[in-house]
PDB file of N, CA and C in Angstrom:
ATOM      1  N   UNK A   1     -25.571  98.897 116.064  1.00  0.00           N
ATOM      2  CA  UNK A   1     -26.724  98.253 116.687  1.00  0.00           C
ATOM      3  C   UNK A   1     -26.277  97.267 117.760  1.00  0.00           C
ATOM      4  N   UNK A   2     -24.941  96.824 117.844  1.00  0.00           N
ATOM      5  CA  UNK A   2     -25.131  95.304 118.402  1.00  0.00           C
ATOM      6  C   UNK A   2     -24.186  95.975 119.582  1.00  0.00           C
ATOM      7  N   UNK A   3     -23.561  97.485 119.236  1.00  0.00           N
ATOM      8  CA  UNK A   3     -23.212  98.025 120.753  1.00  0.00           C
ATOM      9  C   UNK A   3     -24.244  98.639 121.202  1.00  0.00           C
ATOM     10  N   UNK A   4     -25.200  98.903 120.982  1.00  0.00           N
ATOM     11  CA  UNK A   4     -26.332  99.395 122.158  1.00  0.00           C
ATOM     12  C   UNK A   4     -27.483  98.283 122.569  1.00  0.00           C
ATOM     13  N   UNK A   5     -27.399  97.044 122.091  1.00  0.00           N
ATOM     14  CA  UNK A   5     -27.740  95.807 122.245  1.00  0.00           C
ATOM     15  C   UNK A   5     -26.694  95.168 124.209  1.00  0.00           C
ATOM     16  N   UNK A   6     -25.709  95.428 123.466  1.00  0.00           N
ATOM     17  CA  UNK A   6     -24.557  95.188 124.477  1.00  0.00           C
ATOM     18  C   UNK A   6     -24.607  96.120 125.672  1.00  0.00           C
ATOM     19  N   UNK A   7     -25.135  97.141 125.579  1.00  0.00           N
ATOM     20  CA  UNK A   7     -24.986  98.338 126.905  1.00  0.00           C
ATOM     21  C   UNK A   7     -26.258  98.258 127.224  1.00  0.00           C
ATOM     22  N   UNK A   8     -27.103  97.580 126.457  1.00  0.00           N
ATOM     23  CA  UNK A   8     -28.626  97.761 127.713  1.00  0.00           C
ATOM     24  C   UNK A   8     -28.212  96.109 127.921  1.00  0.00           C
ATOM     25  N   UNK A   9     -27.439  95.364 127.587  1.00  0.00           N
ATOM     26  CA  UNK A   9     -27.604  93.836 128.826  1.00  0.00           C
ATOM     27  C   UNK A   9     -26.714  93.840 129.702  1.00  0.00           C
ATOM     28  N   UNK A  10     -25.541  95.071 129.622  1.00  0.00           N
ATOM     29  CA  UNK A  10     -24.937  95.212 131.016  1.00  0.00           C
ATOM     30  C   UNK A  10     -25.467  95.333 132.250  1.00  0.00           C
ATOM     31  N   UNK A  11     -25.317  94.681 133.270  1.00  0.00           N
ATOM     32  CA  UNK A  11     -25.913  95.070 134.383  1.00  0.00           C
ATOM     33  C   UNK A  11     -24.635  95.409 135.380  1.00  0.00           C
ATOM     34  N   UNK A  12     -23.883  95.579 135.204  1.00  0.00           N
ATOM     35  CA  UNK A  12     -22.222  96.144 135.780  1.00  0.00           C
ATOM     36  C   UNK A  12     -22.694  97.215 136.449  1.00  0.00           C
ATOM     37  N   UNK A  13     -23.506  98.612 135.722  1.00  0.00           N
ATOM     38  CA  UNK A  13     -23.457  99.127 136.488  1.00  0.00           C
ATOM     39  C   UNK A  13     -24.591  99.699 137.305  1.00  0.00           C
ATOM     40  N   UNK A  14     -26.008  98.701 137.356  1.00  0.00           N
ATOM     41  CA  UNK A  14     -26.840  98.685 138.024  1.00  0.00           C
ATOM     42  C   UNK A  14     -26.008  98.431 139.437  1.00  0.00           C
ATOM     43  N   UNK A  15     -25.169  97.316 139.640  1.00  0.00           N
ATOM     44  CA  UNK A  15     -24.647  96.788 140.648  1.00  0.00           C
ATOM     45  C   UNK A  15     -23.886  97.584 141.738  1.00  0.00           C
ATOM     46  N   UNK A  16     -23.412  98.326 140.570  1.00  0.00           N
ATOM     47  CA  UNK A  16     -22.167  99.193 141.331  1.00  0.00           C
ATOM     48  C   UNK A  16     -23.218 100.712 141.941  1.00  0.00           C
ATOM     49  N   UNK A  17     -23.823 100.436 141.318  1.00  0.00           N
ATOM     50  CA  UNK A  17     -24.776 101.473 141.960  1.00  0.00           C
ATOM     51  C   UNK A  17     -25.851 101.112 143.055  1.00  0.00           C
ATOM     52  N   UNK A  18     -26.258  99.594 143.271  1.00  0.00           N
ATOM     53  CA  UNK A  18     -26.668  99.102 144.275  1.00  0.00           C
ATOM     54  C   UNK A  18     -25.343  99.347 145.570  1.00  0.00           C
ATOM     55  N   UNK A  19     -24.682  98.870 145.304  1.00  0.00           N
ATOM     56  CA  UNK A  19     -23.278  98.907 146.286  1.00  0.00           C
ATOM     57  C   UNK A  19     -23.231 100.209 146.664  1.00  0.00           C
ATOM     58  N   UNK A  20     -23.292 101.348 146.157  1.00  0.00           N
ATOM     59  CA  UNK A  20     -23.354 102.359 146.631  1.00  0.00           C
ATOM     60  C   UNK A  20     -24.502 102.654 147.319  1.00  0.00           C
ATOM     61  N   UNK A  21     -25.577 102.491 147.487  1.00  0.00           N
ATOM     62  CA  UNK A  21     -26.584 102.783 147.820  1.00  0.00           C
ATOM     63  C   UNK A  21     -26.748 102.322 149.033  1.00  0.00           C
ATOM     64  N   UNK A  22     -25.455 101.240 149.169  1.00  0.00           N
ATOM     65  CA  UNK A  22     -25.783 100.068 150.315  1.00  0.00           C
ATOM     66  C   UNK A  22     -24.807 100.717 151.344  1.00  0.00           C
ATOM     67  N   UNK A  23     -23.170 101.198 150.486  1.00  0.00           N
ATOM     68  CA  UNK A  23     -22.992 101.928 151.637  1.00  0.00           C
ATOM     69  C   UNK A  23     -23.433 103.482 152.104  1.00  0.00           C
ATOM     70  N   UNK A  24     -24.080 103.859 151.048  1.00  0.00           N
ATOM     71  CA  UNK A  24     -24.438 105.150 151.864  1.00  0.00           C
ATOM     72  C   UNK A  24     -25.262 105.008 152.970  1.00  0.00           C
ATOM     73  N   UNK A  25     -26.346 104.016 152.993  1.00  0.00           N
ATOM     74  CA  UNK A  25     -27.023 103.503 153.799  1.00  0.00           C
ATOM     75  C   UNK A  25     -26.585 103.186 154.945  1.00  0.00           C
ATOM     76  N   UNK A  26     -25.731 102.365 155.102  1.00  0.00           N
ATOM     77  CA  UNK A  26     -24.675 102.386 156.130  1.00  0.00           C
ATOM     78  C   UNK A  26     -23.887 103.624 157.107  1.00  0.00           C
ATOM     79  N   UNK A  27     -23.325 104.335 156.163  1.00  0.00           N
ATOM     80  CA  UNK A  27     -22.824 105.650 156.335  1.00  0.00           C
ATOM     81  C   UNK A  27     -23.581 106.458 157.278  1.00  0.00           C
ATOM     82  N   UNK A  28     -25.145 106.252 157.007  1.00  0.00           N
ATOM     83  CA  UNK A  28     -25.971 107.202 157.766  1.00  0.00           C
ATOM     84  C   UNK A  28     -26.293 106.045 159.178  1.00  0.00           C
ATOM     85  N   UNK A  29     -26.071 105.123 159.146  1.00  0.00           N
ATOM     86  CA  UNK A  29     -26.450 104.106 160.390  1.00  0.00           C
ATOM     87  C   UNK A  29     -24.946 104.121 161.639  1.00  0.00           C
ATOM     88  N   UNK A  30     -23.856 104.172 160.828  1.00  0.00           N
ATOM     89  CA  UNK A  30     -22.476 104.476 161.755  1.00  0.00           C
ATOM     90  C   UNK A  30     -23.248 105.958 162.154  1.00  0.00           C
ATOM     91  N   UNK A  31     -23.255 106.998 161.553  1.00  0.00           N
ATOM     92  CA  UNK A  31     -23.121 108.465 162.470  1.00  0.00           C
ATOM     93  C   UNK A  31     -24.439 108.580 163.078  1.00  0.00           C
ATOM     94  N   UNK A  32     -25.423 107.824 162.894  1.00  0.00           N
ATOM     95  CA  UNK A  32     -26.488 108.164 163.928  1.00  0.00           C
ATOM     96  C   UNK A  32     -25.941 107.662 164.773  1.00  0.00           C
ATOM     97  N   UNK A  33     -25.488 106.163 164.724  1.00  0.00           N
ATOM     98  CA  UNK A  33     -25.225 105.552 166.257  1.00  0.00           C
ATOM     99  C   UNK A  33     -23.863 106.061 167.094  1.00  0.00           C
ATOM    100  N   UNK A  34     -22.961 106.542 166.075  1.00  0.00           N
ATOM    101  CA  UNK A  34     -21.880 107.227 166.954  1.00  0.00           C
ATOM    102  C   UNK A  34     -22.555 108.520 167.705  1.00  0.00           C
ATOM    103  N   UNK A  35     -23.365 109.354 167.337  1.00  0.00           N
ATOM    104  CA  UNK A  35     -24.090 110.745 167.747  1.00  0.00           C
ATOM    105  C   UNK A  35     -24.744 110.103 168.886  1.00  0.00           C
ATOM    106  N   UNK A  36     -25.368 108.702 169.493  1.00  0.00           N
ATOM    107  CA  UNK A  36     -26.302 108.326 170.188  1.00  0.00           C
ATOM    108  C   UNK A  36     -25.145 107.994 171.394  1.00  0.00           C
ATOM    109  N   UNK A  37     -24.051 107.199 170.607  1.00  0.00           N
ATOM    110  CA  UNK A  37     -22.972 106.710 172.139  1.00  0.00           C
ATOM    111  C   UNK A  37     -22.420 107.845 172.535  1.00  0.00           C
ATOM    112  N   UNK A  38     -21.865 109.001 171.631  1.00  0.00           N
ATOM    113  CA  UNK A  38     -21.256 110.244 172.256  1.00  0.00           C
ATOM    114  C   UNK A  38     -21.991 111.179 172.869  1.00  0.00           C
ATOM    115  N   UNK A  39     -23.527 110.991 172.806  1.00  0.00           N
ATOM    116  CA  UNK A  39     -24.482 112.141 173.770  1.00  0.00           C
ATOM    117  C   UNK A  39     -24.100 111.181 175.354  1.00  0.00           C
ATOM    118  N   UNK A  40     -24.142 109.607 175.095  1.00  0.00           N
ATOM    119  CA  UNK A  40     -24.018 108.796 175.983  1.00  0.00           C
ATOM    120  C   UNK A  40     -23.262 109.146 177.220  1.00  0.00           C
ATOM    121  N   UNK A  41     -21.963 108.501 176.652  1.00  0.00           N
ATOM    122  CA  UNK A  41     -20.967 109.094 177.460  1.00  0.00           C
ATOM    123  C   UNK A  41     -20.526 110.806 178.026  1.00  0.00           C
ATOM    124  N   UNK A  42     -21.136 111.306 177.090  1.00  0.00           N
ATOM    125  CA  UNK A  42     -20.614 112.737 177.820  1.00  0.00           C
ATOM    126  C   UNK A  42     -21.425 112.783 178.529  1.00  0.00           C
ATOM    127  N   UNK A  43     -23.128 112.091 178.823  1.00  0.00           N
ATOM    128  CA  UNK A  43     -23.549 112.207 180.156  1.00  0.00           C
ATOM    129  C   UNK A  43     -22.607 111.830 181.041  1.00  0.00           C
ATOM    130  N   UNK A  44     -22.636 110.378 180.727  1.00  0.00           N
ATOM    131  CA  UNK A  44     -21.785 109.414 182.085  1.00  0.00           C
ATOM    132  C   UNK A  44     -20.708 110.878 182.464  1.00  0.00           C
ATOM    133  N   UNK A  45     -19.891 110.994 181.939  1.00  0.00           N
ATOM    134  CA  UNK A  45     -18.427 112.047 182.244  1.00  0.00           C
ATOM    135  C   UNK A  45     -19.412 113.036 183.570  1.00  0.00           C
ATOM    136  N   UNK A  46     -20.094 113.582 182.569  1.00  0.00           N
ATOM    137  CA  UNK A  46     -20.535 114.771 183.576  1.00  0.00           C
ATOM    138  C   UNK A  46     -21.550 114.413 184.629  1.00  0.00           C
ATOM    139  N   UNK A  47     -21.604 113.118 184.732  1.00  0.00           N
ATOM    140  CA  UNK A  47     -22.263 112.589 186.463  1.00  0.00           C
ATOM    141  C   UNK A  47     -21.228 112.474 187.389  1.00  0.00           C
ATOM    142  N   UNK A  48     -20.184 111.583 186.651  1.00  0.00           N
ATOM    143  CA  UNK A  48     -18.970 111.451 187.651  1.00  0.00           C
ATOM    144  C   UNK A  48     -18.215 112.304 187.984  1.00  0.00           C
ATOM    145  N   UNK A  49     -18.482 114.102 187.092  1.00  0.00           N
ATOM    146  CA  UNK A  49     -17.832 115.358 187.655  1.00  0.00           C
ATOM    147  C   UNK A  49     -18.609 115.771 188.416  1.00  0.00           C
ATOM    148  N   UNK A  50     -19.398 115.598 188.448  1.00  0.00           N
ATOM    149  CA  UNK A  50     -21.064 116.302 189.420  1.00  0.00           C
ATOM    150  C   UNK A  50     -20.307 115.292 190.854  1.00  0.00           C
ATOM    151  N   UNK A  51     -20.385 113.807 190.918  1.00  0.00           N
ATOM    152  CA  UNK A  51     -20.122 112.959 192.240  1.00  0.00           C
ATOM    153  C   UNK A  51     -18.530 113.376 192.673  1.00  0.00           C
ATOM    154  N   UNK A  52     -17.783 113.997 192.292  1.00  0.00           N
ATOM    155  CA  UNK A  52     -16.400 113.648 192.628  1.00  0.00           C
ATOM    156  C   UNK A  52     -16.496 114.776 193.409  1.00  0.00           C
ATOM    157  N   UNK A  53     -17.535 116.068 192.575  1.00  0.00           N
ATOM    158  CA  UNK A  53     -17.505 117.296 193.302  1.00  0.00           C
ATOM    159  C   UNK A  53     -18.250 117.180 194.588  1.00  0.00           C
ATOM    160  N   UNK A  54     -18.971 116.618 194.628  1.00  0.00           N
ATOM    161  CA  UNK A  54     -19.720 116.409 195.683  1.00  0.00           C
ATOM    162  C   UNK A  54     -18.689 115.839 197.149  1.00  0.00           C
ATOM    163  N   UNK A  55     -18.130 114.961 196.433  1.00  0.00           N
ATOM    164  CA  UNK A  55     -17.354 114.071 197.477  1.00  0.00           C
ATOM    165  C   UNK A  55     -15.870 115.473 198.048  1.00  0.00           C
ATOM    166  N   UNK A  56     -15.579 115.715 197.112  1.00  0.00           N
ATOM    167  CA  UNK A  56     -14.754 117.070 197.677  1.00  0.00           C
ATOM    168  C   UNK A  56     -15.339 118.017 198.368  1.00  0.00           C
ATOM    169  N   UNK A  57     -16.826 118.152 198.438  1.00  0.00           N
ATOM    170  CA  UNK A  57     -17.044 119.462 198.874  1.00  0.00           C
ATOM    171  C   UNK A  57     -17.345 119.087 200.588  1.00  0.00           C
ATOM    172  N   UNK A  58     -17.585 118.179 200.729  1.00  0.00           N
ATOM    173  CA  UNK A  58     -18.119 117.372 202.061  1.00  0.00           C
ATOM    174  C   UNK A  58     -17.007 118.104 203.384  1.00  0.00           C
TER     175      UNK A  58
END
């Protein structure tokens, strides 16, 4: 009795399961925003191949 007394006042691993929750949460906030800077820049790249060509073709 006084070990299942003892395992429902643990809260150890409510916690550890908040923590997880916190970084998965995270997890999905890094790869959206990396997916948002890398559509980014591969514009930028392919303006300045579009202008360089331009400037060569003159």
């Amino acid at each position: 009795m006084r070990l299942i007394q003892r395992f429902l006042a643990d809260k150890g691993g409510a916690t550890a399961i908040e923590y997880g929750l916190i970084v998965a949460l995270l997890s999905l906030v890094v790869v959206a925003g990396i997916g948002a800077v890398g559509d980014g820049v591969k514009d930028m790249f392919a303006n300045q191949d579009r202008e360089i060509q331009k400037a060569f073709n003159r």
